[in-house]
Protein backbone atom coordinates (compact mmCIF):
# COMPACT_ATOMS: atom_id res chain seq x y z
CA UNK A 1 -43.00 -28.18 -3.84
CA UNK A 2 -40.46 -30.59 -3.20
CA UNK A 3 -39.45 -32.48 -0.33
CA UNK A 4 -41.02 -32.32 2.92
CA UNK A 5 -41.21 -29.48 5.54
CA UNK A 6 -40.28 -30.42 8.81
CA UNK A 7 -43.14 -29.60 11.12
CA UNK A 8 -43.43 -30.05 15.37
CA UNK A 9 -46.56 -31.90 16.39
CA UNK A 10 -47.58 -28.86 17.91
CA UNK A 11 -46.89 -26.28 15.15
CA UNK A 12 -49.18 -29.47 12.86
CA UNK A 13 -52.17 -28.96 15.66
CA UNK A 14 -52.00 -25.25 15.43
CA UNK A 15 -52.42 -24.90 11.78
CA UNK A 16 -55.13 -27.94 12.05
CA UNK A 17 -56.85 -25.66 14.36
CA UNK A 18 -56.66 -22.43 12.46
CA UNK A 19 -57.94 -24.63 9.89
CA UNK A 20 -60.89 -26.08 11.09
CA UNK A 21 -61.91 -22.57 12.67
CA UNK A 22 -61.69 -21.03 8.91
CA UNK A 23 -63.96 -24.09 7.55
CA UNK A 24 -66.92 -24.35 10.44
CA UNK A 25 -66.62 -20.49 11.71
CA UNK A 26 -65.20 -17.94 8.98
CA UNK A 27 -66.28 -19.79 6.16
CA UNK A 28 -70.31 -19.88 7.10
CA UNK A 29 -70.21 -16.45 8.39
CA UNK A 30 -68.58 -14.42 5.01
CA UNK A 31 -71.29 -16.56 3.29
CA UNK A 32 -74.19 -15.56 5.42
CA UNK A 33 -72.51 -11.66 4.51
CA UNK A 34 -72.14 -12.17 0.90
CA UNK A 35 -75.69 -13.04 1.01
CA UNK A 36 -77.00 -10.44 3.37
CA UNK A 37 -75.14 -7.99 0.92
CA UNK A 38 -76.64 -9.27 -2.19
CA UNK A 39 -79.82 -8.89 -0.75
CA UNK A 40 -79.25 -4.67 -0.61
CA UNK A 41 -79.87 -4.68 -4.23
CA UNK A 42 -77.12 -3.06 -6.95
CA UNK A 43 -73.79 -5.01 -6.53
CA UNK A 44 -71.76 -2.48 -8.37
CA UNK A 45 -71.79 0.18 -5.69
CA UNK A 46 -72.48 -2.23 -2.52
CA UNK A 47 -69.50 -1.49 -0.20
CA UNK A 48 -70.65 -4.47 2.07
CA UNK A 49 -70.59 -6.87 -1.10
CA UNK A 50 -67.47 -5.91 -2.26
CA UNK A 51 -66.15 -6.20 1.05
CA UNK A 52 -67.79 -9.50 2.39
CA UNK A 53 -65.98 -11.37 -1.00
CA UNK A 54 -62.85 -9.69 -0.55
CA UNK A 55 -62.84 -11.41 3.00
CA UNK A 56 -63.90 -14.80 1.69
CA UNK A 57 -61.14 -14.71 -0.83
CA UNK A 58 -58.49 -14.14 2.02
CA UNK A 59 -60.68 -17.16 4.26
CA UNK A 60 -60.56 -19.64 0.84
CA UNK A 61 -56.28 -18.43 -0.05
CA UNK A 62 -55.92 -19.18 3.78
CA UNK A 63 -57.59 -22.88 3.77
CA UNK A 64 -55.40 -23.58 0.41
CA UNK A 65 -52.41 -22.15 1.79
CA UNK A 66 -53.01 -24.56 5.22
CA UNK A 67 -53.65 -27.49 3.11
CA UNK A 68 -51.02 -27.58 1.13
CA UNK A 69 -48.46 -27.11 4.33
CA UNK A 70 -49.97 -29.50 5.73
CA UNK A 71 -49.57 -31.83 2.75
CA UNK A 72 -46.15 -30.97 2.34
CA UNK A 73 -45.42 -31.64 6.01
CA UNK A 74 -42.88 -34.33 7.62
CA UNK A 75 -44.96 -33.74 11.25
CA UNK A 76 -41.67 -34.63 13.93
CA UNK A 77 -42.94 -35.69 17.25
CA UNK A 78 -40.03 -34.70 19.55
CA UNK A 79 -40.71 -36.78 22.55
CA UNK A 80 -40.05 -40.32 20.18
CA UNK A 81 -36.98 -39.01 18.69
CA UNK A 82 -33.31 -41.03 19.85
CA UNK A 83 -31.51 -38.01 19.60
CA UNK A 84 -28.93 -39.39 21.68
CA UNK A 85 -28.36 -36.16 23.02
CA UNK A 86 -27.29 -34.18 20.22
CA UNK A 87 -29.40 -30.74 19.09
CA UNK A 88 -32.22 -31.67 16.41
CA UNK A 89 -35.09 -30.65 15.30
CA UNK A 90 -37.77 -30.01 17.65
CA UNK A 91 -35.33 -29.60 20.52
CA UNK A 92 -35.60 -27.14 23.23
CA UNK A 93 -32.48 -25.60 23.79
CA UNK A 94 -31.42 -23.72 26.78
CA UNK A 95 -28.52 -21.61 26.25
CA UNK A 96 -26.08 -18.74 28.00
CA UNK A 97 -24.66 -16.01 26.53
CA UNK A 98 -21.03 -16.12 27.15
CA UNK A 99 -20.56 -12.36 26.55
CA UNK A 100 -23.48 -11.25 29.07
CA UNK A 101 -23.85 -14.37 31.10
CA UNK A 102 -27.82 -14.07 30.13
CA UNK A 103 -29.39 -17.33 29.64
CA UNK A 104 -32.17 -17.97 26.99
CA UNK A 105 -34.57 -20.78 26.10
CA UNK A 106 -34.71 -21.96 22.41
CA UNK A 107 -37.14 -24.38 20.82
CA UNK A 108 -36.03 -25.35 17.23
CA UNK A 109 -39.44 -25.30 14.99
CA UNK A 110 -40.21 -25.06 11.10
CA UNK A 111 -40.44 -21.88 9.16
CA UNK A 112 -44.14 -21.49 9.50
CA UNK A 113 -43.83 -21.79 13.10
CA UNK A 114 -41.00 -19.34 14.16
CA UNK A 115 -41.89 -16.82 16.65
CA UNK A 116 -38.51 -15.02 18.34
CA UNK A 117 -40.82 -13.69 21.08
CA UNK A 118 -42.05 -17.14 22.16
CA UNK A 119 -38.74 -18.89 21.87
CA UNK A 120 -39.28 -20.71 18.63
CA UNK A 121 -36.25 -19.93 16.44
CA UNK A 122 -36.80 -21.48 12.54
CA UNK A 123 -34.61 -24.66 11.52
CA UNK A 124 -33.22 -22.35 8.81
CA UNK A 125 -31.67 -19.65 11.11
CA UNK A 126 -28.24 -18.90 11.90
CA UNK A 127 -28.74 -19.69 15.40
CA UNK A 128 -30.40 -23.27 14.86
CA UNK A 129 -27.97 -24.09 12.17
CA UNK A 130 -25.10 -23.74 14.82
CA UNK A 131 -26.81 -25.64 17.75
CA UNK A 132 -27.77 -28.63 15.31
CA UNK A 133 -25.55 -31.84 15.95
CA UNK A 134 -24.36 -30.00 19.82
CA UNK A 135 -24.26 -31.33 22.60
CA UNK A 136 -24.49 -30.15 25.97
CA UNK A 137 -21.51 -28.42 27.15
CA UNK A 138 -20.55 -27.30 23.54
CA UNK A 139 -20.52 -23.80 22.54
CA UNK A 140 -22.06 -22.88 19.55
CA UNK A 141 -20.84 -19.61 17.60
CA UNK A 142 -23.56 -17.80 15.60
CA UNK A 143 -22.70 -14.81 13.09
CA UNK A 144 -25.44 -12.24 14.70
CA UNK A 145 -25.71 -8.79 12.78
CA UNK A 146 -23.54 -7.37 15.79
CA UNK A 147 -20.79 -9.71 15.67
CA UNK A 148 -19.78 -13.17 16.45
CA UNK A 149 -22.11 -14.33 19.39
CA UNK A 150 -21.04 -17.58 21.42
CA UNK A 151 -23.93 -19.22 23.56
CA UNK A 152 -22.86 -22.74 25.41
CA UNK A 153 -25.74 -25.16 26.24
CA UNK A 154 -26.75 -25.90 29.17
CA UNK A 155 -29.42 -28.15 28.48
CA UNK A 156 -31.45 -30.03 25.70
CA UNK A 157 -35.24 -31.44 26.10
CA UNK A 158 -37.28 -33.12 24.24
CA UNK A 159 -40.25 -31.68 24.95
């Protein structure tokens, strides 16, 4: 891969996390199966075998997979950033729907950490792409799949 992958600190201690529970929990325990398994007798037709390494292949993919985003990661801490008020990355964004008047609360995350119900919208979406560089009081116009969608912010942390 080239170039880095912006990351939040936060989104960096999750996948730390995930990792170290695959190493010192997941890990160990598919071994102690594989090894419980082999000790049935004929591998060939041992459902639990087959099984137990299926699972560690999925546990070791995972670890690679976290290492490498990890390695590839530009990790943003937020809270040191001079934005000077402008939208960025890692910005919490909160928002109002000029059409319904509904207000909504966007943080502005990397890929691997987007998650629409919790409010963390990827860098590479429509939505962030228009807030990036706003201010508050500007009115950012998104092309949603029902239409042009105008949301003014309200407010921007740096959480």
């Amino acid at each position: 891969m080239t170039g880095k992958i912006p990351l939040t600190t936060r989104g960096a201690e999750k996948l730390r996390a995930e990792l170290q529970e695959l190493k010192s929990v997941a890990r160990p325990k598919v071994i102690e199966a594989i090894a419980e398994a082999r000790a049935h007798g004929d591998l060939k037709e041992n459902a639990e075998y087959h099984a137990a390494r299926e699972q560690q292949s999925f546990i070791e993919g995972r670890i690679a997979d976290i290492n490498g985003k990890l390695g590839n990661a530009q990790i943003i801490d937020v809270t040191t950033l001079d934005a000077r008020g402008k939208v960025v990355f890692g910005s919490t964004v909160d928002l109002v729907d000029e059409d319904s008047g509904n207000e909504i609360t966007y943080q502005i995350v990397g890929e691997d950490e987007a998650s629409i119900n919790d409010g963390l919208v990827s860098i590479t979406s429509p939505i962030a792409r228009a807030l990036i560089g706003k201010e508050e009081g500007d009115v950012a116009e998104v092309q949603a799949p029902g239409g042009l969608k105008c949301y003014e912010i309200i407010k921007i942390k740096y959480l």
